[in-house]
Protein backbone atom coordinates (compact mmCIF):
# COMPACT_ATOMS: atom_id res chain seq x y z
CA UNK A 1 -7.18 -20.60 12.95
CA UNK A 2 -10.66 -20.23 12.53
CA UNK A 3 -12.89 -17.57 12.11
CA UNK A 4 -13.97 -17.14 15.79
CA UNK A 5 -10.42 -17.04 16.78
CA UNK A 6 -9.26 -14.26 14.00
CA UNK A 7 -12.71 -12.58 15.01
CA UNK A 8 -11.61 -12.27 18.38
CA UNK A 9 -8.47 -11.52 17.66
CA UNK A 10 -9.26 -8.36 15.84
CA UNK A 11 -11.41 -7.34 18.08
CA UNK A 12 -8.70 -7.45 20.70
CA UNK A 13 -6.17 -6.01 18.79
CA UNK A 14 -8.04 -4.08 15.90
CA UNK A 15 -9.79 -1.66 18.02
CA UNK A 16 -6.37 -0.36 19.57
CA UNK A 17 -5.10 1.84 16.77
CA UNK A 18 -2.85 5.10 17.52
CA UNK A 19 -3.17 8.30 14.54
CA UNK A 20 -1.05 7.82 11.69
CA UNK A 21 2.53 9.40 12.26
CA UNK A 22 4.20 11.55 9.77
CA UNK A 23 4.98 10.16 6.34
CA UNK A 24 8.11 8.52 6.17
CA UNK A 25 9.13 9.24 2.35
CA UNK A 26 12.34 7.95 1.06
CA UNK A 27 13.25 7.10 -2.50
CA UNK A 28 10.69 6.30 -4.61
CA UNK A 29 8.35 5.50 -1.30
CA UNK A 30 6.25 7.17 1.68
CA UNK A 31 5.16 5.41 4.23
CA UNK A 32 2.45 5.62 7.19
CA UNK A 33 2.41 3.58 10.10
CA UNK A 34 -0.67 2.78 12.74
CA UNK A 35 -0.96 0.50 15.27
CA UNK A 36 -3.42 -2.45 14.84
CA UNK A 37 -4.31 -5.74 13.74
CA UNK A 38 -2.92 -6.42 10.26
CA UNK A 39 -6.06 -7.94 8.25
CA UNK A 40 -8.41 -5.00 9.36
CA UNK A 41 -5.28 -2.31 8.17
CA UNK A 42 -5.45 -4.74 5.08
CA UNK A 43 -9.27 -4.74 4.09
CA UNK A 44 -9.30 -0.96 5.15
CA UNK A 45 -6.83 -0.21 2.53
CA UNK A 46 -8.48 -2.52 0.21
CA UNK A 47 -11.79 -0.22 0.77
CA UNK A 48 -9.88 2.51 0.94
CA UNK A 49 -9.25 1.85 -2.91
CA UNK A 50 -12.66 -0.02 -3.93
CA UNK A 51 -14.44 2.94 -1.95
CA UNK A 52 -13.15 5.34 -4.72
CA UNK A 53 -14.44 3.49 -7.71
CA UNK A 54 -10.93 1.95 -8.43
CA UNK A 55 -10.61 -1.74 -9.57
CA UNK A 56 -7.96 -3.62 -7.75
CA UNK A 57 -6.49 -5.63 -10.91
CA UNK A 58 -3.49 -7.50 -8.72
CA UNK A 59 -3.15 -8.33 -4.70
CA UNK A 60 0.29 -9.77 -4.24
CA UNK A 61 1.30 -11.90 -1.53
CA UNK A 62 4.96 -10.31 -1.26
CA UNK A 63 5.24 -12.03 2.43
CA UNK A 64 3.94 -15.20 1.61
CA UNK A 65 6.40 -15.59 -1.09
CA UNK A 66 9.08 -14.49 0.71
CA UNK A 67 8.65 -16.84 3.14
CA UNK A 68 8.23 -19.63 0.68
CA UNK A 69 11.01 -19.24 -0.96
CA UNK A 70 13.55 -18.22 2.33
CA UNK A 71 15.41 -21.45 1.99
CA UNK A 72 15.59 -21.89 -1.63
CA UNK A 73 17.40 -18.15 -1.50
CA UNK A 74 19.58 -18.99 1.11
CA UNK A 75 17.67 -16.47 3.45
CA UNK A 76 18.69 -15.58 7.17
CA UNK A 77 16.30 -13.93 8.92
CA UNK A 78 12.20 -13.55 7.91
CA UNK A 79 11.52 -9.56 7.89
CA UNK A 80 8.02 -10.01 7.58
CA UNK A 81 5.28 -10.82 9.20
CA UNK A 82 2.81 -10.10 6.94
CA UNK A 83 3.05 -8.30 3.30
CA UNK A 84 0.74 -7.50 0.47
CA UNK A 85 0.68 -5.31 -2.64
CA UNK A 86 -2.44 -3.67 -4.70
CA UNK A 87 -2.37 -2.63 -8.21
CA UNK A 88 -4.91 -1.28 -9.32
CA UNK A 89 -5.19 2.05 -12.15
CA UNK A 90 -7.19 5.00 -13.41
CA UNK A 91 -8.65 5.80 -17.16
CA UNK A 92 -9.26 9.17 -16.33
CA UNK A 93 -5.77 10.01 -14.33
CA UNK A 94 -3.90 7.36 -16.40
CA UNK A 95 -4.92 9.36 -19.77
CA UNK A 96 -4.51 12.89 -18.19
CA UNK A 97 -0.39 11.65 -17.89
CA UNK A 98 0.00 10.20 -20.90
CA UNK A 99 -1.47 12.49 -22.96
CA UNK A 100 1.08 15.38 -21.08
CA UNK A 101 3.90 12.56 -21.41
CA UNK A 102 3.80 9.15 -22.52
CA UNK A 103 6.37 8.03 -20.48
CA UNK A 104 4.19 8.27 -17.60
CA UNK A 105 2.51 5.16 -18.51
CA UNK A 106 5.58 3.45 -16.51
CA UNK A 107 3.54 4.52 -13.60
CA UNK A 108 0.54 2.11 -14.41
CA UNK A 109 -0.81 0.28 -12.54
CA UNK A 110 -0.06 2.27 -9.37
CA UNK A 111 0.87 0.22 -6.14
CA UNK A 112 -0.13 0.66 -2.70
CA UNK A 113 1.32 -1.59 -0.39
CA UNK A 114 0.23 -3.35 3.59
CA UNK A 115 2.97 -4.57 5.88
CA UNK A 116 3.76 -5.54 9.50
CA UNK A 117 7.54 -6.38 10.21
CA UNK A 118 8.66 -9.48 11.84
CA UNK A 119 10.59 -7.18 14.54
CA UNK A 120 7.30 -4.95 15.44
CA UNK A 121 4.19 -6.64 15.48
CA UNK A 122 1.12 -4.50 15.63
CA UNK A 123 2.47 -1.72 13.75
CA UNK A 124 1.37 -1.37 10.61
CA UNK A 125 2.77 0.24 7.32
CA UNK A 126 0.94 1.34 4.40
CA UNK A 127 2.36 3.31 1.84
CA UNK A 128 3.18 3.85 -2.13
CA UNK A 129 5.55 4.03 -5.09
CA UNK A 130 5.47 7.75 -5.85
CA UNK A 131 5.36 8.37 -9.33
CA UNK A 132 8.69 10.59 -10.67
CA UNK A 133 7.65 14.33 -11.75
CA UNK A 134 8.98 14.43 -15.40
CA UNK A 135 8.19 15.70 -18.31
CA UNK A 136 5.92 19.24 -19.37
CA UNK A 137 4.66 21.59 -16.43
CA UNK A 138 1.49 19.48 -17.15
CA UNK A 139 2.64 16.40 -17.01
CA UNK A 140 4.08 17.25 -13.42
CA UNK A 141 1.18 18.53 -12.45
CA UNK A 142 -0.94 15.18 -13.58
CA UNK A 143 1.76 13.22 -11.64
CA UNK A 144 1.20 15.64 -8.62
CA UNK A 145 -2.55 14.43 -8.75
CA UNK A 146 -1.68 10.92 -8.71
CA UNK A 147 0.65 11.19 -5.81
CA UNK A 148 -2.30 13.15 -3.63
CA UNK A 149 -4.47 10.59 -5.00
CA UNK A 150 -2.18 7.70 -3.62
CA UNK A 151 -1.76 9.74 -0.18
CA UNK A 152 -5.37 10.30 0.54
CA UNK A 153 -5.90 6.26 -0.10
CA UNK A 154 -3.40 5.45 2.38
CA UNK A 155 -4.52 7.92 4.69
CA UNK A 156 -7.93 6.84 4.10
CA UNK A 157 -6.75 3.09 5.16
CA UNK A 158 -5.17 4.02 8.58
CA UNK A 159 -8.53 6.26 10.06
């Protein structure tokens, strides 16, 4: 595909976007979902990140190696169409944790995450491993931060 053609494409498709729905949070997870072209929900979460002074250490290519390795695993169906992963972390929040509980460090470097599913193409999913509240009141209350701070970056990606 060249660049025309993805060009176009996201012009087609990228402009059509519908407001994020309500969080879907489950586990360790939440989740947002837009409608949309899946590179432009991609580079807007990238900026979404960059934007804020962060330094993305890691993209993953979850999807691509998923589908790489389907028949080595024995796999049966693809589930998606596109996936990616961001790490990235902050001194300033990073320290604020630790220094309440070092355990927190287990939540460095935080992930925020792109994906469009095989089954529903066009709608796409960003979202975030929430950090755990443990530890002191202020150690909870540093993790708290982090998990707005994670929310407003995905919410930041889907406007």
């Amino acid at each position: 595909m060249t660049w025309k053609s993805l060009t176009l494409i996201l012009a087609l498709l990228g402009f059509v976007s519908a407001a994020a729905a309500k969080p879907l949070t489950d586990g360790g997870v939440r989740i947002y979902m837009k409608s949309g072209a899946y590179e432009e929900v991609r580079l807007d979460l990238k900026d979404a990140i960059v934007d804020r002074g962060f330094k993305i250490d890691y993209n993953g290519h979850v999807g691509d190696m998923l589908k790489r390795t389907a028949d080595d695993v024995g796999a049966k169906k693809s589930v998606f169409k596109n996936a990616e992963f961001f790490n990235f972390c902050s001194a300033s929040v990073s320290r604020r944790a630790v220094e309440a509980d070092p355990r927190a460090i287990g939540f460095c470097p935080y992930t925020l995450f792109v994906y469009e599913l095989e089954s529903q193409p066009g709608q796409i999913r960003v979202g975030y491993r929430r950090p755990a509240l443990l530890g002191s009141e202020e150690a909870r209350k540093a993790l708290t931060d982090l998990d707005k701070l994670l929310d407003q970056i995905a919410r930041t990606a889907l406007q």
